[in-house]
C-alpha atoms as a PDB file:
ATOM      1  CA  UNK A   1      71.620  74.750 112.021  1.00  0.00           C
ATOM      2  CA  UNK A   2      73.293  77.453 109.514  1.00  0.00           C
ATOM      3  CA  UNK A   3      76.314  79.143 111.422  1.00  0.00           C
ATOM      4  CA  UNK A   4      75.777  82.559 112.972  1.00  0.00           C
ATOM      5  CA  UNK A   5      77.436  85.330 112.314  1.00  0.00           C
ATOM      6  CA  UNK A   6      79.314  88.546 114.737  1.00  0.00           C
ATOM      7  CA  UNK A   7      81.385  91.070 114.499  1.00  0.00           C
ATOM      8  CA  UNK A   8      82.467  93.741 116.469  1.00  0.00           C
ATOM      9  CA  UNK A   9      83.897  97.527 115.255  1.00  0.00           C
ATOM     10  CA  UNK A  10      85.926  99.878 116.323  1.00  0.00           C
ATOM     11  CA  UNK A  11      86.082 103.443 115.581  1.00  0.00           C
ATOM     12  CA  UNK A  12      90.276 104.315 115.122  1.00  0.00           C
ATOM     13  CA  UNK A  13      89.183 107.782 113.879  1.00  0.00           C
ATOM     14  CA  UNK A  14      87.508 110.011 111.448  1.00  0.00           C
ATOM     15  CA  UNK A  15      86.386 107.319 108.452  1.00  0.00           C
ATOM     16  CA  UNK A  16      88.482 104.839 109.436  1.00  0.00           C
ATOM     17  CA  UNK A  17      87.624 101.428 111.369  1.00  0.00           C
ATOM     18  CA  UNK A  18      88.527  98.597 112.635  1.00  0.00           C
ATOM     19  CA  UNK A  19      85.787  95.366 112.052  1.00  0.00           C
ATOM     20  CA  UNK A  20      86.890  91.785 113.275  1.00  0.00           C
ATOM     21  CA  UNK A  21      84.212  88.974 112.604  1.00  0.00           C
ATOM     22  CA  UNK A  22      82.994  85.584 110.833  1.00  0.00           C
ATOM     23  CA  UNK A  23      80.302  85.159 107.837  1.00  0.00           C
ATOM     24  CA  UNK A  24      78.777  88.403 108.723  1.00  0.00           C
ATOM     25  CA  UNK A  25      78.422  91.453 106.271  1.00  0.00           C
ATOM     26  CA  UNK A  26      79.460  94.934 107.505  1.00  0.00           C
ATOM     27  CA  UNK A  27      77.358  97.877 105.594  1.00  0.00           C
ATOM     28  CA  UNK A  28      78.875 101.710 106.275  1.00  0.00           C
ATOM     29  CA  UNK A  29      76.120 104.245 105.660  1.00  0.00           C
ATOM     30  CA  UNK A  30      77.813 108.219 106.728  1.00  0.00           C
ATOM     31  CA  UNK A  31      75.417 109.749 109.616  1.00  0.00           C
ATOM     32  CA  UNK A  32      77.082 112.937 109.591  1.00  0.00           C
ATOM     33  CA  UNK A  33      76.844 116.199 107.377  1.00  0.00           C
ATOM     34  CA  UNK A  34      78.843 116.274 104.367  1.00  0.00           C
ATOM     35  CA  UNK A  35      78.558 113.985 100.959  1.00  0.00           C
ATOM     36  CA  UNK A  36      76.095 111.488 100.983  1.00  0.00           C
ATOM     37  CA  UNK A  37      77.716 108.500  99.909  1.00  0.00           C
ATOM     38  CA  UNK A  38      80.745 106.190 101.606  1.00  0.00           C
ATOM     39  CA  UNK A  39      82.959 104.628  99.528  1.00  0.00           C
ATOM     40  CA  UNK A  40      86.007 102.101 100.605  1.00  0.00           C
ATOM     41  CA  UNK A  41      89.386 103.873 100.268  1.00  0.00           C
ATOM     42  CA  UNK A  42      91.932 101.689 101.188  1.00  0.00           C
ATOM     43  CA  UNK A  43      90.798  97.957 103.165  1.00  0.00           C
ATOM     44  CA  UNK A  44      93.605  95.758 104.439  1.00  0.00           C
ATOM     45  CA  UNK A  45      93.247  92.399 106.122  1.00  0.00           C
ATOM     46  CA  UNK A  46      95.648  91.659 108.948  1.00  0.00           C
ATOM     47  CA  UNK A  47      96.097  90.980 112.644  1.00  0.00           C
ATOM     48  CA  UNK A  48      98.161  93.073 115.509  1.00  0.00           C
ATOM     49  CA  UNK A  49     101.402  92.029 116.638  1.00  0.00           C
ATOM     50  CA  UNK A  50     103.002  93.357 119.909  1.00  0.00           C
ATOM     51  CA  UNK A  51     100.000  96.291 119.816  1.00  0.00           C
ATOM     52  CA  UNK A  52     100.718  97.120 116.082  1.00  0.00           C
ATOM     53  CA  UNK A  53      98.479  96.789 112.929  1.00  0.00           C
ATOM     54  CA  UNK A  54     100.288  94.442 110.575  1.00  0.00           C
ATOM     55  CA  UNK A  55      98.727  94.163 107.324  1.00  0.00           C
ATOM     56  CA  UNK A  56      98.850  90.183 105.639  1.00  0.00           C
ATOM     57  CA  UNK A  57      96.929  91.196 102.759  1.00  0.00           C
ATOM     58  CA  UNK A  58      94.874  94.863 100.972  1.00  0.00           C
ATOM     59  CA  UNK A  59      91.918  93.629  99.703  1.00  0.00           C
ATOM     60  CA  UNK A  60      89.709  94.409  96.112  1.00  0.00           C
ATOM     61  CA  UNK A  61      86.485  94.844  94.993  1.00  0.00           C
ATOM     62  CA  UNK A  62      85.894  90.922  95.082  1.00  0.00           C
ATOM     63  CA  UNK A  63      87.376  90.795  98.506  1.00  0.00           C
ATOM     64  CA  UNK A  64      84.738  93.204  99.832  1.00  0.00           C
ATOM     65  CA  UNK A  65      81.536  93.792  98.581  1.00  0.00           C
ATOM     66  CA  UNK A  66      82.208  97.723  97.147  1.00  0.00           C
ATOM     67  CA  UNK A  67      80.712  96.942  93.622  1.00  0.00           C
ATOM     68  CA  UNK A  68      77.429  95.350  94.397  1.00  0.00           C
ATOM     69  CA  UNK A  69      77.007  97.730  97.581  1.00  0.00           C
ATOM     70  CA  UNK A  70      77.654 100.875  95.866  1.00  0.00           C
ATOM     71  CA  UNK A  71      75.868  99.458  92.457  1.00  0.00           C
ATOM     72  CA  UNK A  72      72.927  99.138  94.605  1.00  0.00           C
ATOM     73  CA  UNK A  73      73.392 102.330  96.831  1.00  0.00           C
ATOM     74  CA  UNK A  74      73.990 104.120  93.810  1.00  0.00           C
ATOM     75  CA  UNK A  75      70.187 102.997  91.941  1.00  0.00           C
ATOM     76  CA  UNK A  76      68.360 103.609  95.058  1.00  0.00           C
ATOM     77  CA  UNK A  77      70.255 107.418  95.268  1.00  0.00           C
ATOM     78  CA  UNK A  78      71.875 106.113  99.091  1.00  0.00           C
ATOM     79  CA  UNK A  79      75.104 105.579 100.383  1.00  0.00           C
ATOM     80  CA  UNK A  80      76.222 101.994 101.144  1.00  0.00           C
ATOM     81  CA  UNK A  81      79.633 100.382 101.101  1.00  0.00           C
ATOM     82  CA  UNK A  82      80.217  97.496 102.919  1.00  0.00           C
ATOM     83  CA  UNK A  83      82.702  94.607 103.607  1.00  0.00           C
ATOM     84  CA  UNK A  84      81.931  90.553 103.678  1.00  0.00           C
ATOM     85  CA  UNK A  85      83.509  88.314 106.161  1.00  0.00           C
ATOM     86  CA  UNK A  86      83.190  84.527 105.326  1.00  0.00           C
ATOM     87  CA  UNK A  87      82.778  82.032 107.515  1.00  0.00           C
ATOM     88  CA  UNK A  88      85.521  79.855 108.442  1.00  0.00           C
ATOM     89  CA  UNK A  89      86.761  81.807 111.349  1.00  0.00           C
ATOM     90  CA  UNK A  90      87.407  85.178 112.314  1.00  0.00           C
ATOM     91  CA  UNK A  91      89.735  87.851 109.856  1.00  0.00           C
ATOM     92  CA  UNK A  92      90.255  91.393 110.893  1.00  0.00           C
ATOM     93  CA  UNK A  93      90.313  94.095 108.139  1.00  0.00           C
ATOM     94  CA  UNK A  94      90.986  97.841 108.696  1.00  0.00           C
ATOM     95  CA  UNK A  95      88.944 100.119 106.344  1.00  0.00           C
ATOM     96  CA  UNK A  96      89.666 104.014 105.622  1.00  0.00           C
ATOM     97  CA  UNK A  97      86.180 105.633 103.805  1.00  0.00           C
ATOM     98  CA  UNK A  98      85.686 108.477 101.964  1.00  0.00           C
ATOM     99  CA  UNK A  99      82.523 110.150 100.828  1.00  0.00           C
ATOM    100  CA  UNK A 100      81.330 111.957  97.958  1.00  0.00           C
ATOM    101  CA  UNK A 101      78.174 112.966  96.128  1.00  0.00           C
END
């Protein structure tokens, strides 16, 4: 039986999320007015410590999936950028977006 996949995110404000999960991919698509298209600004893998975020790693374009989401996104004329969690137990990554046209 192939391994199922969950996540679970969390809104920490304006753009910006928190997304903890396992072999799962996360796909950010803007509902609200303004440009059409997310984009990943800044994504950083990590884990809290005493109630703080403490980042263990920022992550690239081969760390996430920005270049084949927004590749994609981009032909079709949508918005799309998204983050991959592999399986092998659960990571945490905060993401800050940012949208444009």
């Amino acid at each position: 039986m192939p391994d199922v996949g969950y996540a679970i995110v969390i809104a920490a404000g304006p753009d910006e999320f928190f997304v903890a999960g396992s072999d799962v991919q996360v796909t950010f698509l803007p509902t609200t007015s303004g440009p059409p298209i997310a984009g990943l600004a800044r994504v950083e893998a990590g884990r809290f410590e005493d109630g703080r975020w403490v980042v263990t790693r920022l992550l690239a374009g081969d760390d996430c999936v920005l270049e084949y989401v927004q590749a994609k996104a981009a032909a079709a004329n949508q918005s799309g950028s998204g983050l991959r969690f592999a399986g092998g137990g659960p990571t945490i990554q905060h993401v800050k977006l940012y949208r444009y046209r």
